[in-house]
C-alpha atoms as a PDB file:
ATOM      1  CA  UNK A   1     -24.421  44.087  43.325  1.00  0.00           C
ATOM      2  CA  UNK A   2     -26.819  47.319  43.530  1.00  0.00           C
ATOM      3  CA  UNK A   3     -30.768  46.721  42.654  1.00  0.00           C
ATOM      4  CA  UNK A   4     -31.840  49.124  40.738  1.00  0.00           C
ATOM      5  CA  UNK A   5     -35.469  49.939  40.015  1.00  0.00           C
ATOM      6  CA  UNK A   6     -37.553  48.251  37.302  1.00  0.00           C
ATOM      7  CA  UNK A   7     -39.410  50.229  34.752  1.00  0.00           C
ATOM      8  CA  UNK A   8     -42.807  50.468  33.768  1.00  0.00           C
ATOM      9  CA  UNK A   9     -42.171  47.794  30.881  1.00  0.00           C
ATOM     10  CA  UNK A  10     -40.736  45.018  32.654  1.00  0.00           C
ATOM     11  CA  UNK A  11     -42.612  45.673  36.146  1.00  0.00           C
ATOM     12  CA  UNK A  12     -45.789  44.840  33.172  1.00  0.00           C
ATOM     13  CA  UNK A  13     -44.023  41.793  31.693  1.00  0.00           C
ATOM     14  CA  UNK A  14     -43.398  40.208  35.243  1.00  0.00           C
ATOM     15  CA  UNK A  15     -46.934  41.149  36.003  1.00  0.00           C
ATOM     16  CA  UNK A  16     -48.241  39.064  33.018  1.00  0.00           C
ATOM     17  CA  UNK A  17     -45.695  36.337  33.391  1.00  0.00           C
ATOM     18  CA  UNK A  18     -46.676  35.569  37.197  1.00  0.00           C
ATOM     19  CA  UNK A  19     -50.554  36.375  35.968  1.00  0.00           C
ATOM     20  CA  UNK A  20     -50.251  33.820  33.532  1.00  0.00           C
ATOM     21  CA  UNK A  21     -48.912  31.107  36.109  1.00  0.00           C
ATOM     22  CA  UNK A  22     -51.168  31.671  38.451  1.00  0.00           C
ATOM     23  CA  UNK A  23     -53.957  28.906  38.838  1.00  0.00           C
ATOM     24  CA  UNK A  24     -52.422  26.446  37.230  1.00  0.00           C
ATOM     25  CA  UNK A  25     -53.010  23.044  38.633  1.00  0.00           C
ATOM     26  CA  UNK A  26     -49.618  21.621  40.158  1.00  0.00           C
ATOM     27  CA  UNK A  27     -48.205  18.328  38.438  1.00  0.00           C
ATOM     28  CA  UNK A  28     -50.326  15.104  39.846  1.00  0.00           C
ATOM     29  CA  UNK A  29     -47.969  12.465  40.712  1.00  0.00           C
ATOM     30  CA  UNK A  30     -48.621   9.041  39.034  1.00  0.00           C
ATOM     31  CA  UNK A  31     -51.243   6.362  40.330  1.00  0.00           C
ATOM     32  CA  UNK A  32     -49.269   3.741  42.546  1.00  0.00           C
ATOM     33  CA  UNK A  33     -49.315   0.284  41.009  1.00  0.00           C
ATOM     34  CA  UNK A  34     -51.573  -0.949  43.856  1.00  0.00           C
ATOM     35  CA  UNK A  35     -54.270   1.258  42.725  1.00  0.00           C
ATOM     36  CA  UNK A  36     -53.919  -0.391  39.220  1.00  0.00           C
ATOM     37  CA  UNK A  37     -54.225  -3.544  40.444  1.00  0.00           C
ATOM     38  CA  UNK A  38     -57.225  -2.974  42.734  1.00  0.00           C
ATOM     39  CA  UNK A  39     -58.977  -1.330  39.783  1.00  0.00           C
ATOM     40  CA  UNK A  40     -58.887  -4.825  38.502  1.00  0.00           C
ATOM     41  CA  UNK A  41     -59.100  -7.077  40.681  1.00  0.00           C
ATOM     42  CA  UNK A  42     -62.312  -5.592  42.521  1.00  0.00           C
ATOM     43  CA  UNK A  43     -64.692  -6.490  40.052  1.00  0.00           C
ATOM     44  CA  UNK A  44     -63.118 -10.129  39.585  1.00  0.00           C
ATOM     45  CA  UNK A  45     -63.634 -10.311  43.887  1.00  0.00           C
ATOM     46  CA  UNK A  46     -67.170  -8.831  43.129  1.00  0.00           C
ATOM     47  CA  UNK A  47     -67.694 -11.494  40.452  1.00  0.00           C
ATOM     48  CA  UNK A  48     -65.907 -14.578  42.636  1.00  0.00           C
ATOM     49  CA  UNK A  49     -68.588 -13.711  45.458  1.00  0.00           C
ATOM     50  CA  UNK A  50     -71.363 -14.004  43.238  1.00  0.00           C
ATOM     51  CA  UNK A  51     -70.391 -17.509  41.791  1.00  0.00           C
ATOM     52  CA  UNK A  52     -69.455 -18.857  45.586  1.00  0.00           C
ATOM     53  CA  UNK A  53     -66.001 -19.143  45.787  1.00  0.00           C
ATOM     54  CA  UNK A  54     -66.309 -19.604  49.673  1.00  0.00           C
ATOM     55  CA  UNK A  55     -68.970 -22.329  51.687  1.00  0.00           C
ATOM     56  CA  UNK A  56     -70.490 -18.855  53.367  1.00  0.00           C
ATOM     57  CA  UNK A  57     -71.331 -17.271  49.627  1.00  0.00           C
ATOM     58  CA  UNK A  58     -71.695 -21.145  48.544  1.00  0.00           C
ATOM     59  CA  UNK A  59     -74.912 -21.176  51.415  1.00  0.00           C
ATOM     60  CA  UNK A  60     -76.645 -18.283  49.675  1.00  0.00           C
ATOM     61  CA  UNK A  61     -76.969 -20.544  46.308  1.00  0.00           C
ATOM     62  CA  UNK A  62     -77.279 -23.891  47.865  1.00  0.00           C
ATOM     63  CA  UNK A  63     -81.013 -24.355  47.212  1.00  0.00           C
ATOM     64  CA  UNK A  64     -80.795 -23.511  43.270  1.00  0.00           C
ATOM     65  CA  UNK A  65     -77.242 -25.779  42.965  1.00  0.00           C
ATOM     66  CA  UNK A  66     -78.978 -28.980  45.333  1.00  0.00           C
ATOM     67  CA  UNK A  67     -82.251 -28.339  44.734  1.00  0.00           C
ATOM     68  CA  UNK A  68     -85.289 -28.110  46.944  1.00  0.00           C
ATOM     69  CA  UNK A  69     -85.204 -31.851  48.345  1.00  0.00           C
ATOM     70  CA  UNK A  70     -81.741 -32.010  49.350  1.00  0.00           C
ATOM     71  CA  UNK A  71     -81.082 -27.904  50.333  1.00  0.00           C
ATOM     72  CA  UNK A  72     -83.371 -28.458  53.065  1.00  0.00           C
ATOM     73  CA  UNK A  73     -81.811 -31.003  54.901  1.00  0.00           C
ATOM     74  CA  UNK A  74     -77.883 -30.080  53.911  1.00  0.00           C
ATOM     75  CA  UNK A  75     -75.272 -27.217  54.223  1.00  0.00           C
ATOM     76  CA  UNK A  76     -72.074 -26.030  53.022  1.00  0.00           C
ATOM     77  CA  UNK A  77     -70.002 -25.776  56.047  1.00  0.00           C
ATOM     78  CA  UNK A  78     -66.481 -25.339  54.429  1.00  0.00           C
ATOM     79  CA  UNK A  79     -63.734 -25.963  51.442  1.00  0.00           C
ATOM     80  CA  UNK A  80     -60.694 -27.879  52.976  1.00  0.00           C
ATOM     81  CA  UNK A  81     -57.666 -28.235  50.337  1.00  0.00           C
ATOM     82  CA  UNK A  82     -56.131 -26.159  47.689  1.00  0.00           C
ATOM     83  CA  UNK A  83     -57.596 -24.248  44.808  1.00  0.00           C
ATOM     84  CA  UNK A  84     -55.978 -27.359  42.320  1.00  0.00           C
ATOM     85  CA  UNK A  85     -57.694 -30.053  44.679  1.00  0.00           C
ATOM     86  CA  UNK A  86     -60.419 -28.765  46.496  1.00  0.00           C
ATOM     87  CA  UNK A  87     -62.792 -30.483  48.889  1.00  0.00           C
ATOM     88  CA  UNK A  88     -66.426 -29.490  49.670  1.00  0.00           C
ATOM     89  CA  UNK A  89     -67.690 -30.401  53.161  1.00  0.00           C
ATOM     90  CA  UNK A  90     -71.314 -30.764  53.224  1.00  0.00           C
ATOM     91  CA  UNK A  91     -73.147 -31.251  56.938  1.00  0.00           C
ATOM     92  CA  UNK A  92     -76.441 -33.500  56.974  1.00  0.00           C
ATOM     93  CA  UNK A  93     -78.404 -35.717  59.337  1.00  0.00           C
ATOM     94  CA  UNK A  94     -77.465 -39.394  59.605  1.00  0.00           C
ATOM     95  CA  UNK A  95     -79.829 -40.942  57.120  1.00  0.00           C
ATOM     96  CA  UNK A  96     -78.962 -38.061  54.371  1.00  0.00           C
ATOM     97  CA  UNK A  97     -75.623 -38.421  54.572  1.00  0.00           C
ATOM     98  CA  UNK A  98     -75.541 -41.500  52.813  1.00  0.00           C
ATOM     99  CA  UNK A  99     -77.802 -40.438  50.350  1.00  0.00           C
ATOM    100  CA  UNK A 100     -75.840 -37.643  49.308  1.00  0.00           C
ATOM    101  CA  UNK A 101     -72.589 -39.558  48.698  1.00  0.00           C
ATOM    102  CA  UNK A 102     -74.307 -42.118  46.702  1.00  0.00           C
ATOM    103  CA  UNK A 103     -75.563 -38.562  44.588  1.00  0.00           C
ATOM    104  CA  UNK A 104     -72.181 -37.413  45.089  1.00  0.00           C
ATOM    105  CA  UNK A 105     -71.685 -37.520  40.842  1.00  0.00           C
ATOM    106  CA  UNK A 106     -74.506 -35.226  40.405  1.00  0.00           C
ATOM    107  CA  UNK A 107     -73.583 -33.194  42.959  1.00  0.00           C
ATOM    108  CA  UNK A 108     -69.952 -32.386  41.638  1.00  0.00           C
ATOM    109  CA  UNK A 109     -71.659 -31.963  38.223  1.00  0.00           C
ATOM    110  CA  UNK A 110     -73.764 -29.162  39.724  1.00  0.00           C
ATOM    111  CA  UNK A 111     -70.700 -27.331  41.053  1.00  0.00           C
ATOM    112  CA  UNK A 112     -68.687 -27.779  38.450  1.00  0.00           C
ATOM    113  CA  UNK A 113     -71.128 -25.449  36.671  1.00  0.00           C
ATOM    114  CA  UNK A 114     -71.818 -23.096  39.054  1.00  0.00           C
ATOM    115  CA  UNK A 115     -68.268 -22.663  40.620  1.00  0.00           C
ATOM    116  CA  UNK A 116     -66.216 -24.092  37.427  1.00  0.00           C
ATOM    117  CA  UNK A 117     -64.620 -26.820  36.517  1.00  0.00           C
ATOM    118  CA  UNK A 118     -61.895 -28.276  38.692  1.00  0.00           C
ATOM    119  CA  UNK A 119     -62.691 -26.466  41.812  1.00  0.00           C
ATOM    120  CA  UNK A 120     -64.248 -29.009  43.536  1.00  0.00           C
ATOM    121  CA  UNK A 121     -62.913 -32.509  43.796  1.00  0.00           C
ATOM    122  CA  UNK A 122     -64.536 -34.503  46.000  1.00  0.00           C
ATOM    123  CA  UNK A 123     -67.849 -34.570  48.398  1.00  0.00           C
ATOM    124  CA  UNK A 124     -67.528 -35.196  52.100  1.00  0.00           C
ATOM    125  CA  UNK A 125     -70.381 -35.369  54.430  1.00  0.00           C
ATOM    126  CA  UNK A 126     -70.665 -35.039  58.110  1.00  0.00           C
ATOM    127  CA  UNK A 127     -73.244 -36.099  60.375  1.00  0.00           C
ATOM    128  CA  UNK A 128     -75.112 -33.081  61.620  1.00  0.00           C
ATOM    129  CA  UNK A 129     -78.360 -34.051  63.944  1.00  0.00           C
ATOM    130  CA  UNK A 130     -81.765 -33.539  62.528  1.00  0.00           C
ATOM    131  CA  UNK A 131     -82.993 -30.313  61.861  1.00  0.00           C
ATOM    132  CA  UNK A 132     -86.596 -30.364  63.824  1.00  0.00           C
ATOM    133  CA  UNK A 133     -89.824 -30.255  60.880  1.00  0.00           C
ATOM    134  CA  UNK A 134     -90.866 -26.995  60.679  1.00  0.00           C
ATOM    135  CA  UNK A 135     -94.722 -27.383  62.081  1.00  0.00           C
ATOM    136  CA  UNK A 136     -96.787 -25.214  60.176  1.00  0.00           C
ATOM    137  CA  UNK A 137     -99.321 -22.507  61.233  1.00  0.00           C
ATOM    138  CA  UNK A 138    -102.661 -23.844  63.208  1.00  0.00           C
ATOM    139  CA  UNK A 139    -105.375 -22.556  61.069  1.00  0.00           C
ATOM    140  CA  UNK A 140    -107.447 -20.379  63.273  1.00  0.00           C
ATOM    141  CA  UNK A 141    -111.062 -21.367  64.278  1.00  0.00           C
ATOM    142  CA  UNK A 142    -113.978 -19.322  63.929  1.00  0.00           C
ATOM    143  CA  UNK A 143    -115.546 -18.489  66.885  1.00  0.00           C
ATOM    144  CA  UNK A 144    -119.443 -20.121  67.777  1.00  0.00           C
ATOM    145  CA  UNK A 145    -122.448 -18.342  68.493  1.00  0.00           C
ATOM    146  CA  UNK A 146    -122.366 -18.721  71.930  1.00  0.00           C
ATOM    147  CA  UNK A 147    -118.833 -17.095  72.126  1.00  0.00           C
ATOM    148  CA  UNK A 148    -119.545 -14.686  69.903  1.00  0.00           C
ATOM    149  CA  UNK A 149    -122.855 -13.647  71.900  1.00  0.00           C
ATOM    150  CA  UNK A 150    -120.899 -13.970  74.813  1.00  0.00           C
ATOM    151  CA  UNK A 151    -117.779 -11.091  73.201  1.00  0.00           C
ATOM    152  CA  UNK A 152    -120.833  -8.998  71.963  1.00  0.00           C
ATOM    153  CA  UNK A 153    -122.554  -9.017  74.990  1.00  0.00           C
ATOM    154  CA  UNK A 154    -118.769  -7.840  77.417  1.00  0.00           C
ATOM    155  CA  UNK A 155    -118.321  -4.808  75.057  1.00  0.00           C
ATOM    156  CA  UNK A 156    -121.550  -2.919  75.265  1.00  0.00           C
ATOM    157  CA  UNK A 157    -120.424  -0.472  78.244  1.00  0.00           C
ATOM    158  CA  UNK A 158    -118.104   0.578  76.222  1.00  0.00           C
ATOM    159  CA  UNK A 159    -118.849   3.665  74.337  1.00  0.00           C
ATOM    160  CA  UNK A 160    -115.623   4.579  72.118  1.00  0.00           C
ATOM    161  CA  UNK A 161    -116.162   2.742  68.660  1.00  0.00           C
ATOM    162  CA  UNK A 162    -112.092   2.974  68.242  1.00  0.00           C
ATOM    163  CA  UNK A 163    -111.837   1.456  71.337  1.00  0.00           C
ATOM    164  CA  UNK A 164    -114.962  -0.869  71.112  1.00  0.00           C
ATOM    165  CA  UNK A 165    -113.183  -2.295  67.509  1.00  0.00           C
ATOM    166  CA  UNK A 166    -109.828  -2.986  69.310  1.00  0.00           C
ATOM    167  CA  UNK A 167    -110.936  -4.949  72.530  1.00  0.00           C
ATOM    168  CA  UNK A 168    -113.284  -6.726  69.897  1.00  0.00           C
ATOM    169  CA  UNK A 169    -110.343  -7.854  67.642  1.00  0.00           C
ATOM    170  CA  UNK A 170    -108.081  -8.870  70.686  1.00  0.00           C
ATOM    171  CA  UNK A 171    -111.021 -10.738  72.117  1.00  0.00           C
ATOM    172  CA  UNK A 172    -111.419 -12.592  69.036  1.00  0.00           C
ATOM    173  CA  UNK A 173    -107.650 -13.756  68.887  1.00  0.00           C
ATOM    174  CA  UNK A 174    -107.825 -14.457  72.555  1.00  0.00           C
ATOM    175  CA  UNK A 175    -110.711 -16.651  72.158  1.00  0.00           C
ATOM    176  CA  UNK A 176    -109.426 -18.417  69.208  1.00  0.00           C
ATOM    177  CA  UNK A 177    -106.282 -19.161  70.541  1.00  0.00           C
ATOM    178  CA  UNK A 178    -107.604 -20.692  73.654  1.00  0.00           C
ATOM    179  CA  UNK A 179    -108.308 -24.277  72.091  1.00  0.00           C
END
């Protein structure tokens, strides 16, 4: 078979045939099912997080679901069981503990409305040793006359205000925290 040469007309119709199909985006292939699914299921994950499906996301809403008496001196530490029977372990100091499980009613009320109903059955608590009070700030003292005479009278050699203001306010706190 011999080629023989095109003419003019269909050299131009190959021309706009090919300069039609240029640019044209290729065929995408279809989205895998796993895709799919993890377009749905993300935002039901997101949403499980945010009610505490798990003791760690559980310990971010413990104060609103015990309240401020009991979230301070008890923890979340784990769920042990399936999602059907599910069992919240709670730690607490000695004394607590008992109170808790004699609240245990309430309790499981509480979580059956923030986590939902059925997901947890019972309420076990663990001796955990005493958290140590939290001793709040020492109010700071004023400083007397003499003392304050006594700062006035160690800055005056110095001549830079900037400087003069600084060793003044660390001479205060040094002072004050001395008693």
């Amino acid at each position: 078979m011999t080629k023989r040469p095109l003419t003019p007309g269909e050299r131009a119709k190959i021309e706009r045939y090919l300069e039609a199909q240029r640019a044209r985006p290729q065929a995408r292939a279809l989205p895998s099912a796993s895709m799919a699914v993890n377009r749905v299921m993300r935002p039901l994950a997101a949403q499980g997080q945010k009610r505490g499906s798990s003791a760690l996301a559980l310990a971010r809403v413990w104060p609103e679901i015990m309240g401020p008496r009991w979230s301070k001196i008890s923890a979340p530490v784990r769920f042990r069981g399936s999602k059907t029977g599910r069992t919240l372990v709670i730690s607490a100091p000695g004394p607590a503990a008992s109170l808790i499980l004699a609240a245990s009613g309430q309790i499981l009320e509480r979580l059956a409305t923030h986590l939902g109903a059925d997901q947890v059955n019972r309420i076990e608590v663990v001796q955990a040793p005493a958290r140590p009070a939290e001793t709040p700030p020492r109010r700071k003292r004023g400083l007397t006359p003499s003392e304050e005479t006594q700062l006035q009278e160690g800055l005056t050699q110095v001549r830079n205000e900037r400087l003069k203001t600084a060793l003044e306010r660390l001479g205060r706190e040094v002072i004050r925290n001395q008693t």
